[in-house]
Protein backbone atom coordinates (compact mmCIF):
# COMPACT_ATOMS: atom_id res chain seq x y z
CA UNK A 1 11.47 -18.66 -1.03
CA UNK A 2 12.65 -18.02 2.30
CA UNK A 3 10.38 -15.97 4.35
CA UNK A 4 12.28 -13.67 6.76
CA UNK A 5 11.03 -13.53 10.37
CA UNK A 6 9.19 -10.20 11.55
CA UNK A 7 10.84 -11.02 15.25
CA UNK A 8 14.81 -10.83 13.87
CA UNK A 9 14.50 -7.52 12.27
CA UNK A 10 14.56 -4.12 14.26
CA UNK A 11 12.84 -0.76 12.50
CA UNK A 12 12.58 2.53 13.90
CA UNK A 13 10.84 5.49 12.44
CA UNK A 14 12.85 8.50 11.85
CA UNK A 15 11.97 12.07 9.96
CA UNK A 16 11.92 11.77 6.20
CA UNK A 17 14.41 14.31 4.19
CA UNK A 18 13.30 16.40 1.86
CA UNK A 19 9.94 17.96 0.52
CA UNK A 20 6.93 17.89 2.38
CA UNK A 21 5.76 20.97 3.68
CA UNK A 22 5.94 21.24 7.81
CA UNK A 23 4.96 17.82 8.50
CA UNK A 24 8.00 16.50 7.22
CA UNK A 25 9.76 18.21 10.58
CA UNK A 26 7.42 16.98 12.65
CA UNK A 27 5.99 13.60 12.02
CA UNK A 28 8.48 10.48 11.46
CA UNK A 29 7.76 8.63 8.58
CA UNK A 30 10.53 7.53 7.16
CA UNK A 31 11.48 3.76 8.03
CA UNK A 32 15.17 2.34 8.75
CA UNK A 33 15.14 -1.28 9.07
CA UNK A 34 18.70 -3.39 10.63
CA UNK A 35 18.58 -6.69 9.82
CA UNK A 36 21.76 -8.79 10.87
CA UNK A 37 22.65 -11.53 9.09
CA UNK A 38 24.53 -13.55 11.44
CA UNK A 39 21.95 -13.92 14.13
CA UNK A 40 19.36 -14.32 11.62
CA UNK A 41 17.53 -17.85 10.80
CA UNK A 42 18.82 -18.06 7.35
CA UNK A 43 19.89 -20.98 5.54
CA UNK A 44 23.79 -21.38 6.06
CA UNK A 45 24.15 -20.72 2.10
CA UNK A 46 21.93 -17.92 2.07
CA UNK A 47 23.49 -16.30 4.80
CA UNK A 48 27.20 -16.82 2.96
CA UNK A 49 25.61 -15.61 -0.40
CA UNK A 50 24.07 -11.96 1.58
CA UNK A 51 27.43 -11.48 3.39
CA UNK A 52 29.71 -11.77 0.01
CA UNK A 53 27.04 -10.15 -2.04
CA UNK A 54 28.56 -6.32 -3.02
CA UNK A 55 25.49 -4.28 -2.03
CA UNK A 56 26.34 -1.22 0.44
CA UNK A 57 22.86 -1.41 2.68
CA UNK A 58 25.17 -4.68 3.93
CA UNK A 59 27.55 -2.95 6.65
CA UNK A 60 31.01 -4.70 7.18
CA UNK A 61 29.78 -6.46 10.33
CA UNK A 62 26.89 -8.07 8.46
CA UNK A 63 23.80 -6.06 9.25
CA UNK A 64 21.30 -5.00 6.56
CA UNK A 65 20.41 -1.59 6.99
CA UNK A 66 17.60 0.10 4.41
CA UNK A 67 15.48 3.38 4.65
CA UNK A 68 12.18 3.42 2.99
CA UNK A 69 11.29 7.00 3.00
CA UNK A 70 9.46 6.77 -0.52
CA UNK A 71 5.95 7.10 0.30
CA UNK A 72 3.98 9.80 3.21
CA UNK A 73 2.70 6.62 5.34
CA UNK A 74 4.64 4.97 7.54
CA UNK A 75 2.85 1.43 7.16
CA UNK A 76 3.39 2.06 3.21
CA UNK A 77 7.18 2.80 3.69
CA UNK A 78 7.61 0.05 6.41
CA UNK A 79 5.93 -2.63 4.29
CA UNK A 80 8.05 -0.96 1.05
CA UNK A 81 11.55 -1.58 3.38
CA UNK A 82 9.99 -5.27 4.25
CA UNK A 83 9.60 -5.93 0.67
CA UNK A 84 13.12 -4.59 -0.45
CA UNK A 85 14.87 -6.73 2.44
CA UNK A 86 13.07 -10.18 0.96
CA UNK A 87 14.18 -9.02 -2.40
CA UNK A 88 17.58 -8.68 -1.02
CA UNK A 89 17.24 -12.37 0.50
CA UNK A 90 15.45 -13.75 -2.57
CA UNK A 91 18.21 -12.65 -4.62
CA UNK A 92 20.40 -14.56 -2.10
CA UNK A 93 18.71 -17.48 -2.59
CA UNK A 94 19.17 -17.95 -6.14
CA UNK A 95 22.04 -20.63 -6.72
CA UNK A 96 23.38 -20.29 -9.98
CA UNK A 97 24.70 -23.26 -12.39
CA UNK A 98 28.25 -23.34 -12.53
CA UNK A 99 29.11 -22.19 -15.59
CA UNK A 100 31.16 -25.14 -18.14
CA UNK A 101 33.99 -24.37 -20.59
CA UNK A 102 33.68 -24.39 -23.61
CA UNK A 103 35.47 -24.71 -26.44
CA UNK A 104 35.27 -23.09 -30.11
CA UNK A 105 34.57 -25.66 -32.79
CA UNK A 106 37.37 -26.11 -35.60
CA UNK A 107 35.33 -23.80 -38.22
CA UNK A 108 35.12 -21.21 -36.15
CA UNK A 109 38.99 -21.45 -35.51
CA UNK A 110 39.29 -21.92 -39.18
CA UNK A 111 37.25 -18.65 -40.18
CA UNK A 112 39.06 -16.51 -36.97
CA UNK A 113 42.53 -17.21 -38.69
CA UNK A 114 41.22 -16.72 -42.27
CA UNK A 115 40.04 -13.50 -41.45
CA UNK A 116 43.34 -12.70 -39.65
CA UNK A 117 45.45 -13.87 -42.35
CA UNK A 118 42.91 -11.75 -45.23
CA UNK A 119 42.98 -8.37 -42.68
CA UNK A 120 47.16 -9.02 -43.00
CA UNK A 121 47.50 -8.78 -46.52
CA UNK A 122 44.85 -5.98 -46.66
CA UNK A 123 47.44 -4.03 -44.69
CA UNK A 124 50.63 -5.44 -46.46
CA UNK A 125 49.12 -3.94 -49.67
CA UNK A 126 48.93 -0.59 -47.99
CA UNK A 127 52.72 -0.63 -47.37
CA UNK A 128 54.76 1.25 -49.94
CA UNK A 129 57.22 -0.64 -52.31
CA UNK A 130 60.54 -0.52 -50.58
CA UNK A 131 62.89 0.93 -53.24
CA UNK A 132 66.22 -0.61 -52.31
């Protein structure tokens, strides 16, 4: 698992939207966290992985950008966007196996074509007697 460093990410509090009574206009605590992924200390692979990943918190010039605005604390939303950005990265990490061809074996060939070939005269018999 790699650990992302506290000293490469930037968050800021800003005002959370919706509910919350009067405090919601007047205390910020709502979290947006930028992370950018090229002057990060991620693995060259990682890095690759995050930048070709589809996700759209990942902005065109490679920064992560997340707002955690789920719970009324900020320390609860800040640690929530810390723990959505390592999911983001732990996903990263995950190589998967290259996936090899296969091939269908001869019976299952044989019983595709059979079924083809019993589905064709099931719909020949349907056909009318030409009366030429």
């Amino acid at each position: 698992m790699n650990q992302v460093r506290l000293e490469e990410i930037e968050i800021t509090a800003v005002r959370a939207q919706g509910a919350g009574g009067q405090n919601v206009n007047k205390v910020s605590n709502a979290v947006h966290l930028r992370f950018d992924i090229h002057a990060s200390s991620l693995p060259e692979g990682i890095e690759q992985r995050l930048l070709s990943h589809r996700d759209q918190r990942i902005t065109s010039e490679g920064v992560i950008i997340i707002k955690a605005q789920r719970f009324r604390s900020l320390d609860k939303n800040r640690d929530d966007a810390l723990a959505r950005l390592q999911a983001i990265v732990d996903h990263a990490a995950i190589v998967r196996a290259p996936r090899t061809p296969t091939r269908p074996t001869k019976g299952a060939q044989r019983r595709r074509v059979e079924a083809k070939v019993r589905r064709g005269k099931v719909k020949a018999a349907r056909r009318g007697l030409d009366e030429s």
